[in-house]
PDB file of N, CA and C in Angstrom:
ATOM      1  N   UNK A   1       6.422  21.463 -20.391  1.00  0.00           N
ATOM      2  CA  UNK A   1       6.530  22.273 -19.199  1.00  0.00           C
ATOM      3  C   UNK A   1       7.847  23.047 -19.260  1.00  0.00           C
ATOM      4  N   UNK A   2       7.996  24.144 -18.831  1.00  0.00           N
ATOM      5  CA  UNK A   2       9.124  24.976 -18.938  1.00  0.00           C
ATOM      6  C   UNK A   2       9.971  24.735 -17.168  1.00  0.00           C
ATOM      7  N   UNK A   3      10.316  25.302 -17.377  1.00  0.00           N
ATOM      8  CA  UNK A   3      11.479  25.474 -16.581  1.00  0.00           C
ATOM      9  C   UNK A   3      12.065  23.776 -15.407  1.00  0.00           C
ATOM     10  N   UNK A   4      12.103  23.100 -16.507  1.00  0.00           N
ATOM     11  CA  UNK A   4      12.475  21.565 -15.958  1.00  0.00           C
ATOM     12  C   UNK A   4      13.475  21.151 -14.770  1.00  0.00           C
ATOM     13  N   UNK A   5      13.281  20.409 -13.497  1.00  0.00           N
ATOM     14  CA  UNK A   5      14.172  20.602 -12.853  1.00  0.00           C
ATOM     15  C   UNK A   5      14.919  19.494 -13.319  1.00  0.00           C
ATOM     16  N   UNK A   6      16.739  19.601 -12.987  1.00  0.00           N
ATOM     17  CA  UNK A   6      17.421  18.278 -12.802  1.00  0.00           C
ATOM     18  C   UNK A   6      16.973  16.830 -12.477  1.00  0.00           C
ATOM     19  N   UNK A   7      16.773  15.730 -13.358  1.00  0.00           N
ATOM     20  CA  UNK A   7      16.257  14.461 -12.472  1.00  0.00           C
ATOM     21  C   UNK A   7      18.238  13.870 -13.302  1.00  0.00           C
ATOM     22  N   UNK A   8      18.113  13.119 -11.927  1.00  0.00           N
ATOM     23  CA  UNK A   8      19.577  12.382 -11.715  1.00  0.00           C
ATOM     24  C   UNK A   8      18.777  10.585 -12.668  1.00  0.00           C
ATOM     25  N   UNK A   9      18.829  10.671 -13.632  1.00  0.00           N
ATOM     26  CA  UNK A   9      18.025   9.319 -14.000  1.00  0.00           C
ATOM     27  C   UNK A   9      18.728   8.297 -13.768  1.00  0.00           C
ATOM     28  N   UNK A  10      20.438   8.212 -13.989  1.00  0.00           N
ATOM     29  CA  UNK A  10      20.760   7.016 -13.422  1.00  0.00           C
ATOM     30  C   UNK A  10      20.529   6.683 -11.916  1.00  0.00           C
ATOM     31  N   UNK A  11      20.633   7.625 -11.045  1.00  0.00           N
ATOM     32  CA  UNK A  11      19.984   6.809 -10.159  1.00  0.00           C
ATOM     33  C   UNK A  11      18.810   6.264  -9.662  1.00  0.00           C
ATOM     34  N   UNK A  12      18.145   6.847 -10.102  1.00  0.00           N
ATOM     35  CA  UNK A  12      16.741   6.632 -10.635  1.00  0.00           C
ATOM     36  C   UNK A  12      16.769   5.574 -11.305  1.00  0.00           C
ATOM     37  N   UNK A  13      17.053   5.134 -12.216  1.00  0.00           N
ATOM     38  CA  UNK A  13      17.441   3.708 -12.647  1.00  0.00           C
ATOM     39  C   UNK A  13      17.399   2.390 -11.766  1.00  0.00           C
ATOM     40  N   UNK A  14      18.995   2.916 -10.760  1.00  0.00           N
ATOM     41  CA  UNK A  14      19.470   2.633 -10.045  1.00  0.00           C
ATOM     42  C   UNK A  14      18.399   1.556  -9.234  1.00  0.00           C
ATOM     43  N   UNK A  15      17.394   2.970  -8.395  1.00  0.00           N
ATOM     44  CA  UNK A  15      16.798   2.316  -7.462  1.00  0.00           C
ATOM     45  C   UNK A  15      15.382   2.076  -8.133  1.00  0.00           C
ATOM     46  N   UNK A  16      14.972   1.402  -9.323  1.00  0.00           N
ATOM     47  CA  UNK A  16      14.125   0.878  -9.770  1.00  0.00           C
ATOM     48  C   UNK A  16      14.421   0.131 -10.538  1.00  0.00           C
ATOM     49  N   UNK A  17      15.613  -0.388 -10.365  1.00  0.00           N
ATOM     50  CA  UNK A  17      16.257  -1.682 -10.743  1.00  0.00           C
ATOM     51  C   UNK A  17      16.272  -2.158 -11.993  1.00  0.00           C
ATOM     52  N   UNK A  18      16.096  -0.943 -12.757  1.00  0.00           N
ATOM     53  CA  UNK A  18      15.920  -1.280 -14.693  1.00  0.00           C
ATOM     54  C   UNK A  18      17.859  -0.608 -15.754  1.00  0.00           C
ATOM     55  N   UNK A  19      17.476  -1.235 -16.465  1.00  0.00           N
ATOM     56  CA  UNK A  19      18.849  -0.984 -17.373  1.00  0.00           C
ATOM     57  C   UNK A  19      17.848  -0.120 -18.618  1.00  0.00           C
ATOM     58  N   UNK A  20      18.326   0.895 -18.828  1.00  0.00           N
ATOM     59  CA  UNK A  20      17.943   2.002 -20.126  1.00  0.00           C
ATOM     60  C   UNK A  20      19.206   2.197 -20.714  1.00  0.00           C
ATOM     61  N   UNK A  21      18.645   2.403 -22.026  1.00  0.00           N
ATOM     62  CA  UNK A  21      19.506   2.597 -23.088  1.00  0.00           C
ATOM     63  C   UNK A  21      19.096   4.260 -23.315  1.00  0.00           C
ATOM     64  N   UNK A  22      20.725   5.194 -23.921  1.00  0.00           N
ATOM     65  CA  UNK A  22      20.674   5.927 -24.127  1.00  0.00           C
ATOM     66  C   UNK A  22      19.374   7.638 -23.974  1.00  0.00           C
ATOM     67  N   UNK A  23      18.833   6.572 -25.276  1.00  0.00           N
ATOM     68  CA  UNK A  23      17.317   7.282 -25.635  1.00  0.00           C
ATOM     69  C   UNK A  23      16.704   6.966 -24.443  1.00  0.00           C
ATOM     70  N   UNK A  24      16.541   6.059 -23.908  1.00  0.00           N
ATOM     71  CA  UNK A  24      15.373   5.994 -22.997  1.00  0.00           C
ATOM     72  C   UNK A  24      15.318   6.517 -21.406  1.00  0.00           C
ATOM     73  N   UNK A  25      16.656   7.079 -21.566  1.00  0.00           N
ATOM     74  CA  UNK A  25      17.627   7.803 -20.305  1.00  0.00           C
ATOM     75  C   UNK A  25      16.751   9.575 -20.630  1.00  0.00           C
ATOM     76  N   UNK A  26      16.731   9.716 -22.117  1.00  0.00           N
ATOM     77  CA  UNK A  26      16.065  11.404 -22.495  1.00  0.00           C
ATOM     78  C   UNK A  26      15.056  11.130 -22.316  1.00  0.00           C
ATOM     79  N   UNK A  27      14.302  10.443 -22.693  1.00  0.00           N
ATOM     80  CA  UNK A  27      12.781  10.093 -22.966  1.00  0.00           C
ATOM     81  C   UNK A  27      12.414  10.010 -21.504  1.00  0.00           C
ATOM     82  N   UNK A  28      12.817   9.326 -20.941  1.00  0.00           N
ATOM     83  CA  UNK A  28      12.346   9.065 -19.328  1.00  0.00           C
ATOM     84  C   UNK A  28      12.446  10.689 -18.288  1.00  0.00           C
ATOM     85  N   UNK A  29      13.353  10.858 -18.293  1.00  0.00           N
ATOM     86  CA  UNK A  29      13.883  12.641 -17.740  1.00  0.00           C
ATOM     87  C   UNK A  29      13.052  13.595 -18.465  1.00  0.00           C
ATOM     88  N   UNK A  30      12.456  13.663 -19.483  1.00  0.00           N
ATOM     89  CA  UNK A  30      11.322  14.446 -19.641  1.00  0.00           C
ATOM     90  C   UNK A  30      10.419  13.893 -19.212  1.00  0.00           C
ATOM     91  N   UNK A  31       9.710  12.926 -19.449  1.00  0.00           N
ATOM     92  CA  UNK A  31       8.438  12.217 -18.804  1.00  0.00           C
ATOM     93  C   UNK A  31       8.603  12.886 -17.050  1.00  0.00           C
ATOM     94  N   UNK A  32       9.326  12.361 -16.217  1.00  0.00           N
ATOM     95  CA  UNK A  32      10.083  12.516 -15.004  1.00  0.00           C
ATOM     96  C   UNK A  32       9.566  14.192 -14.875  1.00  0.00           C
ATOM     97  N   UNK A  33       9.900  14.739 -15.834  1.00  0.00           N
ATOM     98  CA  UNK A  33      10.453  16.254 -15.293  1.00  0.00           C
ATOM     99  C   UNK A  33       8.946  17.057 -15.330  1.00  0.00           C
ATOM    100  N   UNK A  34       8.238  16.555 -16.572  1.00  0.00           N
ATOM    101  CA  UNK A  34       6.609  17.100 -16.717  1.00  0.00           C
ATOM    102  C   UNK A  34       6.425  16.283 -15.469  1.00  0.00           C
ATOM    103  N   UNK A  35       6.023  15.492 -14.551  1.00  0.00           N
ATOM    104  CA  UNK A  35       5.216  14.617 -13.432  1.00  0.00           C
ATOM    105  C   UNK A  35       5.697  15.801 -12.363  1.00  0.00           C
ATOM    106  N   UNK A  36       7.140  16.261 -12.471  1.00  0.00           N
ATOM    107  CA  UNK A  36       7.183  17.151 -11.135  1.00  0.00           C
ATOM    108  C   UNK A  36       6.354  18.385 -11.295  1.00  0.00           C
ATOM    109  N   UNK A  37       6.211  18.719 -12.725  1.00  0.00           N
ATOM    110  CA  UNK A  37       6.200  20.308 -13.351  1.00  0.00           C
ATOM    111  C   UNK A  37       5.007  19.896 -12.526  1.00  0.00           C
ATOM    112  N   UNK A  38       3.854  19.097 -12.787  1.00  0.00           N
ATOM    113  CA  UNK A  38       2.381  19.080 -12.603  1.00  0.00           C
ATOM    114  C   UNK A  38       2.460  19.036 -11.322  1.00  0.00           C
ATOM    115  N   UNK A  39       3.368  18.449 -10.254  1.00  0.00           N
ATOM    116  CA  UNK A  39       3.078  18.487  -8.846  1.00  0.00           C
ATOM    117  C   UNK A  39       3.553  19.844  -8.306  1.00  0.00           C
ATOM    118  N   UNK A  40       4.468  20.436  -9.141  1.00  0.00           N
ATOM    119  CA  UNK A  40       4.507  21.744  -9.134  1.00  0.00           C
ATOM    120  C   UNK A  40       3.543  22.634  -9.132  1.00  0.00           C
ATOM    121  N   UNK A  41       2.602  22.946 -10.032  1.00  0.00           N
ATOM    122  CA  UNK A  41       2.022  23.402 -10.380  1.00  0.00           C
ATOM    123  C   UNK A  41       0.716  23.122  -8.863  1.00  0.00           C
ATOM    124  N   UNK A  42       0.661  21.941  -8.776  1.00  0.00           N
ATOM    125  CA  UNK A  42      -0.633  21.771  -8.092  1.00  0.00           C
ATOM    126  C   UNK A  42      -0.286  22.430  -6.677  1.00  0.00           C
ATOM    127  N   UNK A  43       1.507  22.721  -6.001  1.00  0.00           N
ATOM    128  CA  UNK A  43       1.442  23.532  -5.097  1.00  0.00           C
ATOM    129  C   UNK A  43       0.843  24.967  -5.372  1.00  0.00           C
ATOM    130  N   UNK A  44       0.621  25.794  -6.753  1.00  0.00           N
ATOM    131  CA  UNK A  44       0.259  26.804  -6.344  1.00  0.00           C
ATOM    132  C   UNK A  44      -1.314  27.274  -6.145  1.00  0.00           C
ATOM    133  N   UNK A  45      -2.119  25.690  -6.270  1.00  0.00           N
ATOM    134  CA  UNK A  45      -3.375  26.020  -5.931  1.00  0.00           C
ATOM    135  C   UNK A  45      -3.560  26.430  -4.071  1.00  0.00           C
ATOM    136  N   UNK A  46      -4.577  27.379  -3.917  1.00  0.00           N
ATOM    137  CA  UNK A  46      -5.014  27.807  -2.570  1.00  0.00           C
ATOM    138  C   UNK A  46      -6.024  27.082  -2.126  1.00  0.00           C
ATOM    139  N   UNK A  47      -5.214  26.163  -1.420  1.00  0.00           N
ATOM    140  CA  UNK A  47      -6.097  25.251  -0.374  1.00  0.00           C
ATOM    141  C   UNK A  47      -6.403  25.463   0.710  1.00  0.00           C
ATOM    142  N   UNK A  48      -6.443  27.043   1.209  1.00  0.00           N
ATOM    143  CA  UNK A  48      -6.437  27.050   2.612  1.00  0.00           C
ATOM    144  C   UNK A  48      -8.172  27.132   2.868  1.00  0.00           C
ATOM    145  N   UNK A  49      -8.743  26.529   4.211  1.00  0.00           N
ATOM    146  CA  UNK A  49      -9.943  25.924   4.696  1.00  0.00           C
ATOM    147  C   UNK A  49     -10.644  25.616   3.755  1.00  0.00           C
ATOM    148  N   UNK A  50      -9.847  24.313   3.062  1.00  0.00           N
ATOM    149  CA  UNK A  50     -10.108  23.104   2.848  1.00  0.00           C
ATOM    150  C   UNK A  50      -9.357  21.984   3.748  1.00  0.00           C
ATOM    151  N   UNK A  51     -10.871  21.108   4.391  1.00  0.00           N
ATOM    152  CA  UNK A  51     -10.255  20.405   5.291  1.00  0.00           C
ATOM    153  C   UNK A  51      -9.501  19.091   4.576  1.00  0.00           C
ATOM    154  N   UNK A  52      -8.751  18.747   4.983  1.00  0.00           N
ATOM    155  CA  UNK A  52      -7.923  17.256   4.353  1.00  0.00           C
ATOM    156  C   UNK A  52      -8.459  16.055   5.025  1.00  0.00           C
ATOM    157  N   UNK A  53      -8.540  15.265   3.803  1.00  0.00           N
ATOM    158  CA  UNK A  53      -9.113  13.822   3.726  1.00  0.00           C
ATOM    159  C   UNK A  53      -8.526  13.363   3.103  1.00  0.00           C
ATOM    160  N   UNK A  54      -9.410  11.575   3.433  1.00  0.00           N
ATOM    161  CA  UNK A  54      -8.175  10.481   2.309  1.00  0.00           C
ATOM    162  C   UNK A  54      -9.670  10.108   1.386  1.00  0.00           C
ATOM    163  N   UNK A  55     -10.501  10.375   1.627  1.00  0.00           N
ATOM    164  CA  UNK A  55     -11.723   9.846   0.847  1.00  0.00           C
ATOM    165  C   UNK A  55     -12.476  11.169   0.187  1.00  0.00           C
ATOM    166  N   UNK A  56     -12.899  10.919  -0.883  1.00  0.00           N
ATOM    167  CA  UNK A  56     -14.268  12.102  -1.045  1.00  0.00           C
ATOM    168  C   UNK A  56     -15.084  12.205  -0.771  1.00  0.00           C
ATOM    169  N   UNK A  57     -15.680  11.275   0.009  1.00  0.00           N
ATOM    170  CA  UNK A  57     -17.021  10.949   0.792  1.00  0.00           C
ATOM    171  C   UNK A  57     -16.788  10.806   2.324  1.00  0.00           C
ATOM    172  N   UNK A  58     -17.557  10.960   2.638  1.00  0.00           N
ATOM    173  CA  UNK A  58     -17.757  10.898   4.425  1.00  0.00           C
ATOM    174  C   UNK A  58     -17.821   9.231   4.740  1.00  0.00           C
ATOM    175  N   UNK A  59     -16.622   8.822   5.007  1.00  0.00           N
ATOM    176  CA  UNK A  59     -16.633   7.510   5.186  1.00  0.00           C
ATOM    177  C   UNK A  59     -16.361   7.466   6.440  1.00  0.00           C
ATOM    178  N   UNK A  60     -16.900   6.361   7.372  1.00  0.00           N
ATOM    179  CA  UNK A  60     -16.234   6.463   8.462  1.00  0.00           C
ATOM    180  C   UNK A  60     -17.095   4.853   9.215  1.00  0.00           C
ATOM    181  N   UNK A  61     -15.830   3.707   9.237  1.00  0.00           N
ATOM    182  CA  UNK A  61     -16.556   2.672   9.665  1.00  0.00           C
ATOM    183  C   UNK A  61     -17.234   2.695  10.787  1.00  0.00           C
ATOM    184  N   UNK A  62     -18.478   1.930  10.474  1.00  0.00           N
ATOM    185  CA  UNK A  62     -19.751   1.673  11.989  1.00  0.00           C
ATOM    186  C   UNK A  62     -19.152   0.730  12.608  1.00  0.00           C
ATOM    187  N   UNK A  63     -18.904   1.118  13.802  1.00  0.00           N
ATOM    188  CA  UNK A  63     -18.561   0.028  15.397  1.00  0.00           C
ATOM    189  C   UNK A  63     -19.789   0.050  15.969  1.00  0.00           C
ATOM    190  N   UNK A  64     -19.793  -1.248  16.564  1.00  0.00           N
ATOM    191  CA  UNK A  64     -20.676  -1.615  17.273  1.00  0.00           C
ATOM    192  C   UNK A  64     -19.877  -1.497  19.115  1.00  0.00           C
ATOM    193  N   UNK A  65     -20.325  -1.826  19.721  1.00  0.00           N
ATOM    194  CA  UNK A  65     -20.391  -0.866  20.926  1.00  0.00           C
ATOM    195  C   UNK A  65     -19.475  -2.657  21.540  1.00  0.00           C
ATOM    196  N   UNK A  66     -18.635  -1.893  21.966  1.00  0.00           N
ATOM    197  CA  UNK A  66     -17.720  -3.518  22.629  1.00  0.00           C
ATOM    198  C   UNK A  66     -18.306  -3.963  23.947  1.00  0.00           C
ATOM    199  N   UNK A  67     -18.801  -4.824  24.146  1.00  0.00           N
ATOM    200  CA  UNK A  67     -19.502  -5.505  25.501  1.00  0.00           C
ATOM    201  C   UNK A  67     -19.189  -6.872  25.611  1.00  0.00           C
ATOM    202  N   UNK A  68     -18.768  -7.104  26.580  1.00  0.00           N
ATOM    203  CA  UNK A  68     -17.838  -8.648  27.140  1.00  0.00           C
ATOM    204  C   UNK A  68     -18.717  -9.398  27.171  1.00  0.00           C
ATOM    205  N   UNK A  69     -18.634 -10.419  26.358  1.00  0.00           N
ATOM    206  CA  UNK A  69     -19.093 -11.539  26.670  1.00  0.00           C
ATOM    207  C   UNK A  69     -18.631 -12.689  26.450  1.00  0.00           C
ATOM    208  N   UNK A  70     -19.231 -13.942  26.428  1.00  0.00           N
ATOM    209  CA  UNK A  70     -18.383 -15.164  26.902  1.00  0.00           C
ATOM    210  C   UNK A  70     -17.806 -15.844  25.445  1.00  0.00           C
ATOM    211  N   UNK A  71     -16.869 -16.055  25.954  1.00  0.00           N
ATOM    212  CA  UNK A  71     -15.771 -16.497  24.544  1.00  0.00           C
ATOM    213  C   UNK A  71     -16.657 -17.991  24.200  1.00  0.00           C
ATOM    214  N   UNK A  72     -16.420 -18.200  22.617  1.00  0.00           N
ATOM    215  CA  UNK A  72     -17.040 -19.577  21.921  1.00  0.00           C
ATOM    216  C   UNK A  72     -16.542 -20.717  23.247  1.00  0.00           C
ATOM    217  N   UNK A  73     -17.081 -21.833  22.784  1.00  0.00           N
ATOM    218  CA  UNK A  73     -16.562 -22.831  23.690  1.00  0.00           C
ATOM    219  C   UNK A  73     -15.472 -23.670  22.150  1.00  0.00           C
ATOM    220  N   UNK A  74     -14.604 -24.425  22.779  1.00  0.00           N
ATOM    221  CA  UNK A  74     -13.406 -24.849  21.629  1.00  0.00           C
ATOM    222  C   UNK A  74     -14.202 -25.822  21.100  1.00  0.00           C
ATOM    223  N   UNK A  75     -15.167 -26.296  21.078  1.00  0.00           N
ATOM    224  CA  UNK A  75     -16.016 -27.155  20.081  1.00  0.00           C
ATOM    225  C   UNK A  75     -16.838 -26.195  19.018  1.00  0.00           C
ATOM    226  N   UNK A  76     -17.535 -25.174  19.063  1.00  0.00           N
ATOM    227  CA  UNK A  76     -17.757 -24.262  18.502  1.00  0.00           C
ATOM    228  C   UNK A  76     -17.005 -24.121  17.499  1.00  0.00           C
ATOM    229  N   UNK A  77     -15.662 -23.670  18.248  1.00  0.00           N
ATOM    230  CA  UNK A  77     -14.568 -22.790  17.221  1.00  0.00           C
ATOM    231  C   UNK A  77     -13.722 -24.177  16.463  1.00  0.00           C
ATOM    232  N   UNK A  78     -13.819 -25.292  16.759  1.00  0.00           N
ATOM    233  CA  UNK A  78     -13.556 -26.305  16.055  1.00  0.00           C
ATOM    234  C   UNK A  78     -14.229 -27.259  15.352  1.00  0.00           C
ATOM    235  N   UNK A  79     -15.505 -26.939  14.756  1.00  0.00           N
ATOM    236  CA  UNK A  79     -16.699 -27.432  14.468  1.00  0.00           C
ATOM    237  C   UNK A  79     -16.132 -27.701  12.650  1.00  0.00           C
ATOM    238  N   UNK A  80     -15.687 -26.427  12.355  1.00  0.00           N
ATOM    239  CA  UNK A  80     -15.974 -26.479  11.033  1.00  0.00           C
ATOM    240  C   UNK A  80     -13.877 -26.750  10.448  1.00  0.00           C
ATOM    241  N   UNK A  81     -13.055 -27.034  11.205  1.00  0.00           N
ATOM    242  CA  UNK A  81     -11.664 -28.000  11.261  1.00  0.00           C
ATOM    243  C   UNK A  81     -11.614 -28.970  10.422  1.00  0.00           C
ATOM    244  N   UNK A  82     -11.275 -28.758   9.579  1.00  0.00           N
ATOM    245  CA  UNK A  82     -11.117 -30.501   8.943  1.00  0.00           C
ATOM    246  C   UNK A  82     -10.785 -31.610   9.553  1.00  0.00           C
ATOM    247  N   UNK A  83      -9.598 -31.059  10.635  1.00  0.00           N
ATOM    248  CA  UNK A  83      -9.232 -32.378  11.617  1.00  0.00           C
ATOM    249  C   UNK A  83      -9.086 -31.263  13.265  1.00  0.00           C
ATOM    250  N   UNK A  84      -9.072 -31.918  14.220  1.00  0.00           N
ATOM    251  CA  UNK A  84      -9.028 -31.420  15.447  1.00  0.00           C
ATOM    252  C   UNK A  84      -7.974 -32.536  16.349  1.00  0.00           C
ATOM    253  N   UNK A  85      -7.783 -32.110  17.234  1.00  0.00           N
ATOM    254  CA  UNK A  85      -7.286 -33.120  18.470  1.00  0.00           C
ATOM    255  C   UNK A  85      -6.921 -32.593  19.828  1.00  0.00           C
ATOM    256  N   UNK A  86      -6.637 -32.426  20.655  1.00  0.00           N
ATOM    257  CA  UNK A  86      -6.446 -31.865  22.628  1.00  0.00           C
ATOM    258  C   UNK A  86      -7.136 -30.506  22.268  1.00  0.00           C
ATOM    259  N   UNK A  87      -8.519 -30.560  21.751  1.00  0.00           N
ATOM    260  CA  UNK A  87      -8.747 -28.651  21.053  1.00  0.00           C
ATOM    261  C   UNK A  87      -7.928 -28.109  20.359  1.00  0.00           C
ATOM    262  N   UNK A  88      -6.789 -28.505  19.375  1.00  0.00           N
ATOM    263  CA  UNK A  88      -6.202 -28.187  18.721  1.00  0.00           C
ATOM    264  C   UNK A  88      -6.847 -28.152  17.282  1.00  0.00           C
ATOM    265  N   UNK A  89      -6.738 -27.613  16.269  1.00  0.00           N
ATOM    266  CA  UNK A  89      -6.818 -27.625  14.590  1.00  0.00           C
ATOM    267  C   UNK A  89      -5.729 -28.607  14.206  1.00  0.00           C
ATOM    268  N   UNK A  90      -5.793 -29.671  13.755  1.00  0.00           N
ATOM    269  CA  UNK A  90      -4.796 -30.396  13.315  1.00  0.00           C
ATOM    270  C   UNK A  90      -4.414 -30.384  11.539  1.00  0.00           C
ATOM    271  N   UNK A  91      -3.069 -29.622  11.007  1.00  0.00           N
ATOM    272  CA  UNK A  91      -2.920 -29.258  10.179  1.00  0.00           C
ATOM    273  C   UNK A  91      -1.674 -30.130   9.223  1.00  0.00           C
ATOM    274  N   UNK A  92      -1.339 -30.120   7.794  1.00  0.00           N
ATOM    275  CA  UNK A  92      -0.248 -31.076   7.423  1.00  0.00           C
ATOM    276  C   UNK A  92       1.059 -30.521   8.028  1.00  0.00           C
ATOM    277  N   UNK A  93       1.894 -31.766   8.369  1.00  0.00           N
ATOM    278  CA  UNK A  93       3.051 -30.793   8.129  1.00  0.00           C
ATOM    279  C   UNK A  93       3.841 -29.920   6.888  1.00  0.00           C
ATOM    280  N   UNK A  94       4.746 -29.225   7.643  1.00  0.00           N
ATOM    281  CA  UNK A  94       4.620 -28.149   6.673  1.00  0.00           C
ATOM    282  C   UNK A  94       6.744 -27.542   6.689  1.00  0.00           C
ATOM    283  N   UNK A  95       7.343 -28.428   7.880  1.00  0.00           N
ATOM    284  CA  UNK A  95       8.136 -27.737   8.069  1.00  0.00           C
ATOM    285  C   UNK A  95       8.980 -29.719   8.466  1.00  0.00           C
ATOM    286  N   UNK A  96      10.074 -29.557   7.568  1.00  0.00           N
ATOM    287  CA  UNK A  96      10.906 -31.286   7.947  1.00  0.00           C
ATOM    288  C   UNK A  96      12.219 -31.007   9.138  1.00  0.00           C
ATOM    289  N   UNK A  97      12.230 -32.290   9.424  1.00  0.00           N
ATOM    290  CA  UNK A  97      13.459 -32.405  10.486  1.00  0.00           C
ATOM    291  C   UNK A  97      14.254 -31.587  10.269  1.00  0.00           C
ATOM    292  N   UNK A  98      15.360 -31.466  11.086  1.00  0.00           N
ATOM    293  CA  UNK A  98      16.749 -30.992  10.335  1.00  0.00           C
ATOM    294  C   UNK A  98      17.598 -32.412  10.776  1.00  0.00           C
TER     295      UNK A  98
END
């Protein structure tokens, strides 16, 4: 790609928390510099009425229609508990004294 912009690679480094050697400081800043050229480039396509999406397909989750009704009873919702007790889920401990 021609006309390459500045990439600052040590900090770039920096905040991707890797140690490069020399060469891999050039090698990386071109890699770096073609990824912008191409996002470059893709600003000068004409996108105008094209609508924006996150999908290529017409996705759009089915809801079902919200209507109140009566909550489980706590035997229900504690049926399948390995252990239970006052309607509680009774679980190991998990957390010691201090």
């Amino acid at each position: 790609m021609q006309d390459r912009p500045e990439i600052d690679i040590e900090k770039l480094a920096v905040l991707a928390r890797i140690e490069l050697t020399g060469e891999e400081k050039t090698a990386l800043s071109a890699q770096v510099a073609d990824i912008l050229g191409f996002f470059q480039k893709l600003q000068e396509v004409d996108v105008s009425g094209i609508t924006p999406m996150a999908h290529p397909f017409e996705a759009a989750a089915p809801l079902r229609e919200d209507v109140p009704a009566d909550p489980w009873a706590a035997s229900r919702s504690l049926a399948n508990a390995p252990a239970s007790r006052d309607n509680q889920v009774v679980v190991p401990k998990v957390v010691e004294d201090a």
